[in-house]
C-alpha atoms as a PDB file:
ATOM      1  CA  UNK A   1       0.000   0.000   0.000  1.00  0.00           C
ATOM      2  CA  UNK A   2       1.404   3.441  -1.125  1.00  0.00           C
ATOM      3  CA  UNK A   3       1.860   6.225   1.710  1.00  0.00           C
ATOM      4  CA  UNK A   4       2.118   9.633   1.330  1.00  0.00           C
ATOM      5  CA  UNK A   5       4.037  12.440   4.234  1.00  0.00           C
ATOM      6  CA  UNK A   6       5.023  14.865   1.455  1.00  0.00           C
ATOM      7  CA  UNK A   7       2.670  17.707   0.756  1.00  0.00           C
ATOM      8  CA  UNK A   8       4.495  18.310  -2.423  1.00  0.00           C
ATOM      9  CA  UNK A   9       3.616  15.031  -3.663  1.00  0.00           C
ATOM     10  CA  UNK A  10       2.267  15.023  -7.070  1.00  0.00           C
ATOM     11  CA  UNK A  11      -0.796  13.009  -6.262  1.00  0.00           C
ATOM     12  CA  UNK A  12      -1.543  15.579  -3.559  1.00  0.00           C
ATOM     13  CA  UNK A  13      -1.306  18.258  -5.328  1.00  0.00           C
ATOM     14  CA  UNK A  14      -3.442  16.707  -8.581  1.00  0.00           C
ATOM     15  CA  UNK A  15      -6.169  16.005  -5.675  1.00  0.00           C
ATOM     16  CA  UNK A  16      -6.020  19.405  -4.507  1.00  0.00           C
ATOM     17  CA  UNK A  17      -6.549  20.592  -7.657  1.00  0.00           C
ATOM     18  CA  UNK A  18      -9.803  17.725  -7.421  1.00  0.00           C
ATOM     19  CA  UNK A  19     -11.005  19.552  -4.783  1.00  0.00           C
ATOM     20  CA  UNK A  20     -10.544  23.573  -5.320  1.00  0.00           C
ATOM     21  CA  UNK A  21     -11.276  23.342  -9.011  1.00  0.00           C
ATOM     22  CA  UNK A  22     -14.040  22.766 -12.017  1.00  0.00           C
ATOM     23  CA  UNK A  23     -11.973  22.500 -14.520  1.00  0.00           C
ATOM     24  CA  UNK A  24      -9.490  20.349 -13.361  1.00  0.00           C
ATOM     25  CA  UNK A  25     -12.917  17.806 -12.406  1.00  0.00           C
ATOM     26  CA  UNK A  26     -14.372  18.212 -16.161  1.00  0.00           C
ATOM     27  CA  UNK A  27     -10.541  17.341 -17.564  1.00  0.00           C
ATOM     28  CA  UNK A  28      -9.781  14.305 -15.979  1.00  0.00           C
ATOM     29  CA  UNK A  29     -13.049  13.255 -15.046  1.00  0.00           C
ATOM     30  CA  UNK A  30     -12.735  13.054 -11.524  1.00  0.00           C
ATOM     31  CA  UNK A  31     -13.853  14.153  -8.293  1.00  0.00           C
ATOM     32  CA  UNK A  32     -13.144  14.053  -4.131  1.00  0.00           C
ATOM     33  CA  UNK A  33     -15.927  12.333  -1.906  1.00  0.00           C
ATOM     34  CA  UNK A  34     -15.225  12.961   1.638  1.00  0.00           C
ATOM     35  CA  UNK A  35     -16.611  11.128   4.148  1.00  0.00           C
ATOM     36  CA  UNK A  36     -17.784   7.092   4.899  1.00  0.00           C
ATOM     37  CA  UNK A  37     -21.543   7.461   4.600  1.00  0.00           C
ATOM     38  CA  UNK A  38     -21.310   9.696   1.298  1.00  0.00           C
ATOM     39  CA  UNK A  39     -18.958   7.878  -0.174  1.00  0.00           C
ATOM     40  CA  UNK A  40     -21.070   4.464   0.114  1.00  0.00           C
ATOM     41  CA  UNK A  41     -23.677   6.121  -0.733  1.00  0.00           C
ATOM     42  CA  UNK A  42     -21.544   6.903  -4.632  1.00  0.00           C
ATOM     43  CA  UNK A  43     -20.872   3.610  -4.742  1.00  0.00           C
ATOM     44  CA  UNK A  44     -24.766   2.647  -4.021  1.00  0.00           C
ATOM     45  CA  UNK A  45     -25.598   5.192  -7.061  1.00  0.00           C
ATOM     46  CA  UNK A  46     -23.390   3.324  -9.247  1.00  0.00           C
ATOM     47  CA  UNK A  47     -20.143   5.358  -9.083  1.00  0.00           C
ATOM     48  CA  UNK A  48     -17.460   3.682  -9.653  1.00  0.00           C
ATOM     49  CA  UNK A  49     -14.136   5.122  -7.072  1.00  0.00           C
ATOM     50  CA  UNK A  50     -10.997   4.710  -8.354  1.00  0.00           C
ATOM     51  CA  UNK A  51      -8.840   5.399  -5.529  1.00  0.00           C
ATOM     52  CA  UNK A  52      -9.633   5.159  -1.310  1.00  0.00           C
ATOM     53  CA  UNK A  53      -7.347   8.096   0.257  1.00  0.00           C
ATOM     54  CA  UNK A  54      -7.140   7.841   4.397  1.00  0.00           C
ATOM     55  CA  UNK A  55      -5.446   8.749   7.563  1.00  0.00           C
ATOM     56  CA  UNK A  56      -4.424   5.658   9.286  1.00  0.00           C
ATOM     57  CA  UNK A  57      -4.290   7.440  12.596  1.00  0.00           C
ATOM     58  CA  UNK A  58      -7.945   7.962  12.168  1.00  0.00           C
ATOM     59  CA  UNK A  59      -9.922   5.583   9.908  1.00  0.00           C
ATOM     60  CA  UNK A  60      -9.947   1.615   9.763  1.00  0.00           C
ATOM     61  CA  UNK A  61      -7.409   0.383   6.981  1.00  0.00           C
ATOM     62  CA  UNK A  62      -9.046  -3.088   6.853  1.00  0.00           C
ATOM     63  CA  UNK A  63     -12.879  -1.198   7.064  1.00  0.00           C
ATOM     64  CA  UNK A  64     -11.911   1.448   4.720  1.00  0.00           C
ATOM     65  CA  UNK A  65     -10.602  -1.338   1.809  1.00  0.00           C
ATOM     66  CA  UNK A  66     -13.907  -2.936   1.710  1.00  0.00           C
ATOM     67  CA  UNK A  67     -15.986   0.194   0.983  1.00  0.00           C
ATOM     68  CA  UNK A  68     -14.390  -0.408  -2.528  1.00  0.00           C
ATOM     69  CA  UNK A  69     -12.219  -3.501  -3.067  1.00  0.00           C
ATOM     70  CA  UNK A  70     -11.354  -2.682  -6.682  1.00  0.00           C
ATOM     71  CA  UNK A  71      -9.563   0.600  -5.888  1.00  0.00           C
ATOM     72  CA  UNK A  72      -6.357   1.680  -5.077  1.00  0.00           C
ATOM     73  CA  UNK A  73      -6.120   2.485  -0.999  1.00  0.00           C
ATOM     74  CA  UNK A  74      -3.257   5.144  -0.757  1.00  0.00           C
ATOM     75  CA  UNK A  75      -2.781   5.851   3.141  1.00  0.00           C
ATOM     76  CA  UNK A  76      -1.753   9.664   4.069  1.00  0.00           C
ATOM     77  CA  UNK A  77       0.066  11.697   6.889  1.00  0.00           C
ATOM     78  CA  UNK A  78      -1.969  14.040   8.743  1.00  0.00           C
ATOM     79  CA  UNK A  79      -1.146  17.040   7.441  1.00  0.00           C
ATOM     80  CA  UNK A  80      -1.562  15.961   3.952  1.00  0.00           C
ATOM     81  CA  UNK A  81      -4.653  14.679   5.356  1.00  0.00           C
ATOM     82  CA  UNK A  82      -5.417  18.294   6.674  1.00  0.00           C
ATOM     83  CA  UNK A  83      -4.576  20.014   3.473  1.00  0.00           C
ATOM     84  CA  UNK A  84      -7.115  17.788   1.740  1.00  0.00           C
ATOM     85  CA  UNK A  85      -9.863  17.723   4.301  1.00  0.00           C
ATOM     86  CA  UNK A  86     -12.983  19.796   3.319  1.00  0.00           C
ATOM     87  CA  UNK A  87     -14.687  19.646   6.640  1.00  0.00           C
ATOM     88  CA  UNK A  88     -13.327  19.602  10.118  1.00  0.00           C
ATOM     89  CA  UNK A  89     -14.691  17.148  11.756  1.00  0.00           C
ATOM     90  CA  UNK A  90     -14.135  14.028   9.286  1.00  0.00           C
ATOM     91  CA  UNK A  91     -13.870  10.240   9.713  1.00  0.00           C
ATOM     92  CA  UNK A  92     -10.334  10.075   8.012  1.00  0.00           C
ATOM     93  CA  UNK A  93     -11.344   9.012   4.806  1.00  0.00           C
ATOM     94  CA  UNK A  94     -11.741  10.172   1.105  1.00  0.00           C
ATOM     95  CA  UNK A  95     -12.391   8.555  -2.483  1.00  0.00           C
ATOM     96  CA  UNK A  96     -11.374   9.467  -5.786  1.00  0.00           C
ATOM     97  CA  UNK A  97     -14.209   8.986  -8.124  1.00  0.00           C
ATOM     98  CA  UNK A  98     -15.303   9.384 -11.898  1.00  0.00           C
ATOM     99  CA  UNK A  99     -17.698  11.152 -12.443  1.00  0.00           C
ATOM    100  CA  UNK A 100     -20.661  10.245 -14.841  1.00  0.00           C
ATOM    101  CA  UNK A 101     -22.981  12.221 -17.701  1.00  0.00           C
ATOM    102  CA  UNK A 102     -26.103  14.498 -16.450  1.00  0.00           C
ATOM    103  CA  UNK A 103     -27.442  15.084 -19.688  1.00  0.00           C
ATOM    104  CA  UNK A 104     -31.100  15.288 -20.341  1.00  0.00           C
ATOM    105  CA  UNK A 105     -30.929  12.146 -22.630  1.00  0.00           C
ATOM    106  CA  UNK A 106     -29.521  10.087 -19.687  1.00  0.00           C
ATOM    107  CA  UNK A 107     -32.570  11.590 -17.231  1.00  0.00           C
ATOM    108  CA  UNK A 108     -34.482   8.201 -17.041  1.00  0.00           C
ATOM    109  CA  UNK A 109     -37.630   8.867 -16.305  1.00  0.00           C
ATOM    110  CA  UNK A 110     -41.363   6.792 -14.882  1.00  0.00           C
ATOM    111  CA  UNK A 111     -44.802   7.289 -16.079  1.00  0.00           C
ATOM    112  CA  UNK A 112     -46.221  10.403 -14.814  1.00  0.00           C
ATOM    113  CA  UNK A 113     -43.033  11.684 -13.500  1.00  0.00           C
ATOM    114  CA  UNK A 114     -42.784  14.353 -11.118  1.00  0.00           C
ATOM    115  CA  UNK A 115     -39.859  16.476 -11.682  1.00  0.00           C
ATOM    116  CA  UNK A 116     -38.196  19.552  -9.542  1.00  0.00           C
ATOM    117  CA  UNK A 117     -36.393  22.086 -11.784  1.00  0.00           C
ATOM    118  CA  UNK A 118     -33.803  24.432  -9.967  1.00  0.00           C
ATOM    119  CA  UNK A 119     -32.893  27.276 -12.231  1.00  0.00           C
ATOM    120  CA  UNK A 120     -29.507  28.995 -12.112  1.00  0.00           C
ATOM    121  CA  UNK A 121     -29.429  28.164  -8.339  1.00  0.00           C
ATOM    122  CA  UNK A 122     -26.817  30.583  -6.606  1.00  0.00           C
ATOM    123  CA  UNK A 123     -24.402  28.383  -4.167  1.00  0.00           C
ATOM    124  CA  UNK A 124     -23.179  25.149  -3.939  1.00  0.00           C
ATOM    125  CA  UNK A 125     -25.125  24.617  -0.915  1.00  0.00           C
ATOM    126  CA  UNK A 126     -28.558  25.439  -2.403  1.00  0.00           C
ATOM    127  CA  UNK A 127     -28.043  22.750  -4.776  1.00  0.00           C
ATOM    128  CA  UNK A 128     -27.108  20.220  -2.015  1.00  0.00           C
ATOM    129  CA  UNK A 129     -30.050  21.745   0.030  1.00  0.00           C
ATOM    130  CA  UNK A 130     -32.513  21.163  -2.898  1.00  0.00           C
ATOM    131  CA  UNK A 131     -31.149  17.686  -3.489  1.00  0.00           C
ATOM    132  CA  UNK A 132     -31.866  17.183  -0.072  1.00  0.00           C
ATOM    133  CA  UNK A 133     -35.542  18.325  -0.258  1.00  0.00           C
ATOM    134  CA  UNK A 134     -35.839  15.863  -3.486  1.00  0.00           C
ATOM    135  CA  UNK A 135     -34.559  13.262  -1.905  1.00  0.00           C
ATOM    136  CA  UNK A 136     -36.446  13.485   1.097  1.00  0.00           C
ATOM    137  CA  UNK A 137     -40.227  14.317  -0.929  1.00  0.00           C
ATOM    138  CA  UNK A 138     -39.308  11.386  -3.611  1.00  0.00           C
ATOM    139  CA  UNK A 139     -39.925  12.970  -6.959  1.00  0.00           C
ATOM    140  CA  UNK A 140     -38.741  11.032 -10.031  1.00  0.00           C
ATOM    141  CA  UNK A 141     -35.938  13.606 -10.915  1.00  0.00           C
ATOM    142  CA  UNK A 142     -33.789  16.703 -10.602  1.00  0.00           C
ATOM    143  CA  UNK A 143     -33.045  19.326 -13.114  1.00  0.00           C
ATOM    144  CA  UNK A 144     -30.865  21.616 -12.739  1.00  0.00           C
ATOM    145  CA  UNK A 145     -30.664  24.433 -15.907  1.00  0.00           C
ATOM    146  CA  UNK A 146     -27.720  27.271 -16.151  1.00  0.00           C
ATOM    147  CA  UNK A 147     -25.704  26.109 -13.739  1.00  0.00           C
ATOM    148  CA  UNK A 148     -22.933  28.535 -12.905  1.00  0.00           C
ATOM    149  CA  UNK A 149     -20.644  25.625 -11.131  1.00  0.00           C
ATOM    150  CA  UNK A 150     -20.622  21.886 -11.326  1.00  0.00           C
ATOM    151  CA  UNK A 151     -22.196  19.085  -9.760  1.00  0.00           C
ATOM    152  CA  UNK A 152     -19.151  18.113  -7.580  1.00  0.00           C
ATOM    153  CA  UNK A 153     -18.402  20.837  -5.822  1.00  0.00           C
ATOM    154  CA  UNK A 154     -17.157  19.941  -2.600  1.00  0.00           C
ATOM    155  CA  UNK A 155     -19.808  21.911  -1.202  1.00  0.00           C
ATOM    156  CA  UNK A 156     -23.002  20.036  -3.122  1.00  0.00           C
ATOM    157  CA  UNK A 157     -21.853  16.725  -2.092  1.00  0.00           C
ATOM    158  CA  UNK A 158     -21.284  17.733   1.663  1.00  0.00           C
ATOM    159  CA  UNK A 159     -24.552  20.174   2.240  1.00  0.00           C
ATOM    160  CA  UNK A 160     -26.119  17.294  -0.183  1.00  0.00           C
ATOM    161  CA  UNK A 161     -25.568  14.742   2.598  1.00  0.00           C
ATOM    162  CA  UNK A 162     -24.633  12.579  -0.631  1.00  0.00           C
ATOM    163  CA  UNK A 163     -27.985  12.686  -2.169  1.00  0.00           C
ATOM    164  CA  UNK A 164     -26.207  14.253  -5.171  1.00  0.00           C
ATOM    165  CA  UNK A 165     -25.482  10.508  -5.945  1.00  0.00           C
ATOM    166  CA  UNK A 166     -28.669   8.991  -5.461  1.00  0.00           C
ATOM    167  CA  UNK A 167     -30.987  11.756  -7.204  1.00  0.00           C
ATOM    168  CA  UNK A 168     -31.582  11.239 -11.034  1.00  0.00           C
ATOM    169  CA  UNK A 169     -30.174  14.579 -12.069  1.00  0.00           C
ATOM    170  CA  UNK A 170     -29.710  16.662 -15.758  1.00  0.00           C
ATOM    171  CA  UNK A 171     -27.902  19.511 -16.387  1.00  0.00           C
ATOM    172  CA  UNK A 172     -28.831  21.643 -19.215  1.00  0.00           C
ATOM    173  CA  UNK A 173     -29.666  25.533 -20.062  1.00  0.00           C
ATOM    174  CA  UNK A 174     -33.287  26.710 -19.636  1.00  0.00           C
ATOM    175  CA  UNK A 175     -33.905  26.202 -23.533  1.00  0.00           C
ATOM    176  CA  UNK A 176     -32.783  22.916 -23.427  1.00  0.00           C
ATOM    177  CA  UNK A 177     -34.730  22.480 -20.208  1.00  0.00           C
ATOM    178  CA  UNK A 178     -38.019  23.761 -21.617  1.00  0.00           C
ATOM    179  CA  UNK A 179     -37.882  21.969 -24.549  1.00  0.00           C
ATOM    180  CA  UNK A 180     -37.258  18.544 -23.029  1.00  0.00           C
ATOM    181  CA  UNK A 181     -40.544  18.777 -20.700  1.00  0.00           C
ATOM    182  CA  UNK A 182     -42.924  20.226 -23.265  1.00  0.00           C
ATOM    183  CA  UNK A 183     -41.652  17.327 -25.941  1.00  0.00           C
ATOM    184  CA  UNK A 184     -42.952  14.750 -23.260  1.00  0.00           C
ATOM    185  CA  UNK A 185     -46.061  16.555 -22.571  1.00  0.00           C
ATOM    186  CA  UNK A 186     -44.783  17.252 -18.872  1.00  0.00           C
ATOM    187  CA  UNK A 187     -46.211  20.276 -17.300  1.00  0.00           C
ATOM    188  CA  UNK A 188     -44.359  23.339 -16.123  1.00  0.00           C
ATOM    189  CA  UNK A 189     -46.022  25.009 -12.428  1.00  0.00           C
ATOM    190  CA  UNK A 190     -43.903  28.022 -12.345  1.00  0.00           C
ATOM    191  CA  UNK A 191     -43.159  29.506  -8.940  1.00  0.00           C
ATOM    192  CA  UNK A 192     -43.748  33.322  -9.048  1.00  0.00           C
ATOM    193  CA  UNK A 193     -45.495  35.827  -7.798  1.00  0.00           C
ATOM    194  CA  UNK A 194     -46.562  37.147 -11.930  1.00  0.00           C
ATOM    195  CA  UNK A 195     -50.289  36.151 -12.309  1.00  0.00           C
ATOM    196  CA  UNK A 196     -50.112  33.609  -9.865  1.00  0.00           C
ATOM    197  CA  UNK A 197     -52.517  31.218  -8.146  1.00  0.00           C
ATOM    198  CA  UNK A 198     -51.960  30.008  -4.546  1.00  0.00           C
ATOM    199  CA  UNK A 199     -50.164  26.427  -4.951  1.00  0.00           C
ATOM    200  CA  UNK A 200     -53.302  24.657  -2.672  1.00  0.00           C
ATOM    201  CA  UNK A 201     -55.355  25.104  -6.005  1.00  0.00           C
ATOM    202  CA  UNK A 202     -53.083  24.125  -8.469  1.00  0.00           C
ATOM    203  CA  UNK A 203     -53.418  20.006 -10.222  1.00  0.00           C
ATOM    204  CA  UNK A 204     -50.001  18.312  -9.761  1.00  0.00           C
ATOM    205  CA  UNK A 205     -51.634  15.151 -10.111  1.00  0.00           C
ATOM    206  CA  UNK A 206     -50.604  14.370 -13.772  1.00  0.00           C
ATOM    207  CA  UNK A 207     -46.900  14.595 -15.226  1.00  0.00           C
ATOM    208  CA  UNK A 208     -45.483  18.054 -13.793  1.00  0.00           C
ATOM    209  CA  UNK A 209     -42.416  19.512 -13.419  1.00  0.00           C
ATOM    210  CA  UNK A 210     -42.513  22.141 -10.728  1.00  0.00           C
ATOM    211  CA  UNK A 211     -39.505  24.958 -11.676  1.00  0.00           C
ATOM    212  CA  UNK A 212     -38.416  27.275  -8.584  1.00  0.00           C
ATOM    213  CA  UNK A 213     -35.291  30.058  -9.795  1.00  0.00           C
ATOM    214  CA  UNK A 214     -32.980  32.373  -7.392  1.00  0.00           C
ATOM    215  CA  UNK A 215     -34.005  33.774  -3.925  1.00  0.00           C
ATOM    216  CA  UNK A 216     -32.885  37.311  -5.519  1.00  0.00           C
ATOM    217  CA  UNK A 217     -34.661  37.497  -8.952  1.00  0.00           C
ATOM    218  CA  UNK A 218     -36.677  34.535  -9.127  1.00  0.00           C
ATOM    219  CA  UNK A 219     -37.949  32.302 -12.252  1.00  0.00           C
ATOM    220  CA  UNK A 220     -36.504  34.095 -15.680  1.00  0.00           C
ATOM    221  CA  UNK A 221     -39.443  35.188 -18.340  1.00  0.00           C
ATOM    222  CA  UNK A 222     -39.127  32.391 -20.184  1.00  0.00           C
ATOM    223  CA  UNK A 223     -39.941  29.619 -17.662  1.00  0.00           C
ATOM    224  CA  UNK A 224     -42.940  31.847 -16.480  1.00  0.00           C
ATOM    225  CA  UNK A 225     -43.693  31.997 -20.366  1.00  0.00           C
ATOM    226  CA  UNK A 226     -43.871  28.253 -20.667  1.00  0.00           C
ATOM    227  CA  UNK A 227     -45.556  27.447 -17.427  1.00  0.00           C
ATOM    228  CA  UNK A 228     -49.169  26.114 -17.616  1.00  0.00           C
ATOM    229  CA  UNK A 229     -49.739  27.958 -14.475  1.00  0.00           C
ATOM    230  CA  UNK A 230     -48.035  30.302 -11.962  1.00  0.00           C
ATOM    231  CA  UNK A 231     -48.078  28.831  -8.598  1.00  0.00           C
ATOM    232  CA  UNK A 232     -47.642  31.307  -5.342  1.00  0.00           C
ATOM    233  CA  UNK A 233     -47.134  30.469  -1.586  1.00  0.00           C
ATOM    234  CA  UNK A 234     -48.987  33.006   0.264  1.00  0.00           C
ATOM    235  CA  UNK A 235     -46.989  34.314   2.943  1.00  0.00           C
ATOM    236  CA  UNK A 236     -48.530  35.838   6.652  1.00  0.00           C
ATOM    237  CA  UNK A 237     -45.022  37.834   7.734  1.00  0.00           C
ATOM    238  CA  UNK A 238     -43.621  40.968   6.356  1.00  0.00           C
ATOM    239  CA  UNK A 239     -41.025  39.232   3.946  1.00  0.00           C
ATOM    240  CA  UNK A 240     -42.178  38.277   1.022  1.00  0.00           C
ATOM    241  CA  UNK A 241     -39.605  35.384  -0.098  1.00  0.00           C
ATOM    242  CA  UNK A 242     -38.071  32.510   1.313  1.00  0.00           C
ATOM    243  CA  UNK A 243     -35.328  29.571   1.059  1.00  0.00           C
ATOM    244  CA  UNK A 244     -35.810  27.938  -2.238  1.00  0.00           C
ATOM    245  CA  UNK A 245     -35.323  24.689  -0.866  1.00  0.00           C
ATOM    246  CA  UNK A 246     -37.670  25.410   2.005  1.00  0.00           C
ATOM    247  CA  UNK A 247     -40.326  26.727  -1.343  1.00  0.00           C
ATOM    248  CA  UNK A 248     -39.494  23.432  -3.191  1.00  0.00           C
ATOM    249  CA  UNK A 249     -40.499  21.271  -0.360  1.00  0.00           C
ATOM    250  CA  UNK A 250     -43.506  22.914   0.635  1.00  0.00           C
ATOM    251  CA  UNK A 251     -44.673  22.909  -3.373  1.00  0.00           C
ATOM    252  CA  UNK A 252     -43.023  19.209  -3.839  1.00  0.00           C
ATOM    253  CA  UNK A 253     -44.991  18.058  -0.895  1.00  0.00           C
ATOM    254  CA  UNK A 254     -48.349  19.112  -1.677  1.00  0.00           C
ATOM    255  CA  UNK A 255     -47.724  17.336  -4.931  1.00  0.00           C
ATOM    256  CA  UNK A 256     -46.738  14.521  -3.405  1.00  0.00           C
ATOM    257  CA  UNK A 257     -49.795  14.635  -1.021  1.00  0.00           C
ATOM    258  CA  UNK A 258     -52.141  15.354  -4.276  1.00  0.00           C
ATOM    259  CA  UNK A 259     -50.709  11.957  -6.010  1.00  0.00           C
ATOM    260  CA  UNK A 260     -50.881   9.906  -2.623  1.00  0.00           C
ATOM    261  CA  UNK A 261     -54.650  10.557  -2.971  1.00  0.00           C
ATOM    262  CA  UNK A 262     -55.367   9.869  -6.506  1.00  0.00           C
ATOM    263  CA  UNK A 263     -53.094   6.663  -6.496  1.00  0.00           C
END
């Protein structure tokens, strides 16, 4: 088994580069996984990890191999450990993994899917949060259109709890977005305050996609455009936004409710 003490090691440094940047992921491929429970959870979601990276003064050599007997388990000091580490409290072990496509011709979908569309969310950790809230609610699949980042951010996968890897997700621009749904007859429940009605009388029962955009500006023109119907939570305070992810679930939910009683 390989160890590493040097910080200056070229591994280290090409797994830095993993972790701080997208374009060094979209070249090779690749991405960091930190953590037991999300990495298992990659390999559950059919990712394949090439390579096991821990501290031996904190995780389990013999436990850590068997999370993925086919890769390479490359044991680290601590302070290349440190350098690495994306959180602070951590269970001393990482993966190298490749990544896989998130087009919309690889979004497999059921009958009468329901689908959550984030568009151009802001941070990392509003995508993990909205994976989250997918997760959690059940719908059939994630898109995510104009994406300023990538997928495997550091950040998604952590704030994610590793849902990232067991969420169908597609990446595409609003046009391509758009498109897709209305070729499969899916409809499009905006969520905006333009012409709106409040989500409690809106029909989520058939195949729907229900798009949510940015905290600051909210859904672009042309999702509102294509929408069936404008869907509004009223609000009782003085504010009158919240959370996207808390918006998703409480629009995702009440879907979910609506199909539970027409099943």
């Amino acid at each position: 088994m390989k160890h590493i003490e040097s910080l200056q090691n070229p591994l280290v440094k090409q797994w830095a580069q993993l972790l701080e940047k997208p374009r060094s992921r979209r070249a090779s491929g690749e991405f960091i996984i930190e953590g037991e429970r999300e990495i298992s959870l990659a390999i559950a979601g059919g990712y394949r990890v090439r390579t096991l990276i821990f501290d031996p003064s904190v995780g389990d050599v013999a436990r850590i191999s068997q999370m993925a007997p086919s890769a390479d388990t490359v044991s680290v000091g601590r302070d290349v450990y440190r350098k690495l580490a994306y959180r602070e409290s951590t269970e001393g072990v990482m993966a190298v993994a490749q990544s896989r496509p998130h087009g919309l011709e690889n979004l497999e979908l059921p009958p009468n899917p329901l689908i959550l569309v984030a568009e151009a969310p802001e941070k990392p950790g509003n995508i993990g949060a909205l994976l989250r809230t997918a997760d959690a609610a059940g719908v059939d699949g994630v898109i995510i259109a104009d994406i300023s980042g990538d997928l495997y951010n550091p950040n998604v996968i952590r704030s994610s709890v590793g849902c990232v890897f067991t969420t169908r997700i597609a990446v595409a621009t609003s046009h391509e977005a758009i498109a897709f749904l209305k070729q499969r007859h899916i409809a499009i429940f905006a969520a905006a305050l333009q012409n709106a009605v409040p989500y409690l009388n809106a029909n989520f029962t058939g195949s729907c996609a229900i798009a949510v955009g940015t905290e600051a500006t909210g859904l672009s023109h042309a999702w509102r455009e294509a929408a069936r119907q404008t869907v509004i939570i009223p609000m009782a305070g003085v504010i009158d936004s919240m959370n996207v992810s808390v918006a998703a679930a409480v629009l995702i939910f009440e879907a979910r409710r609506q199909r539970s009683i027409n099943e």
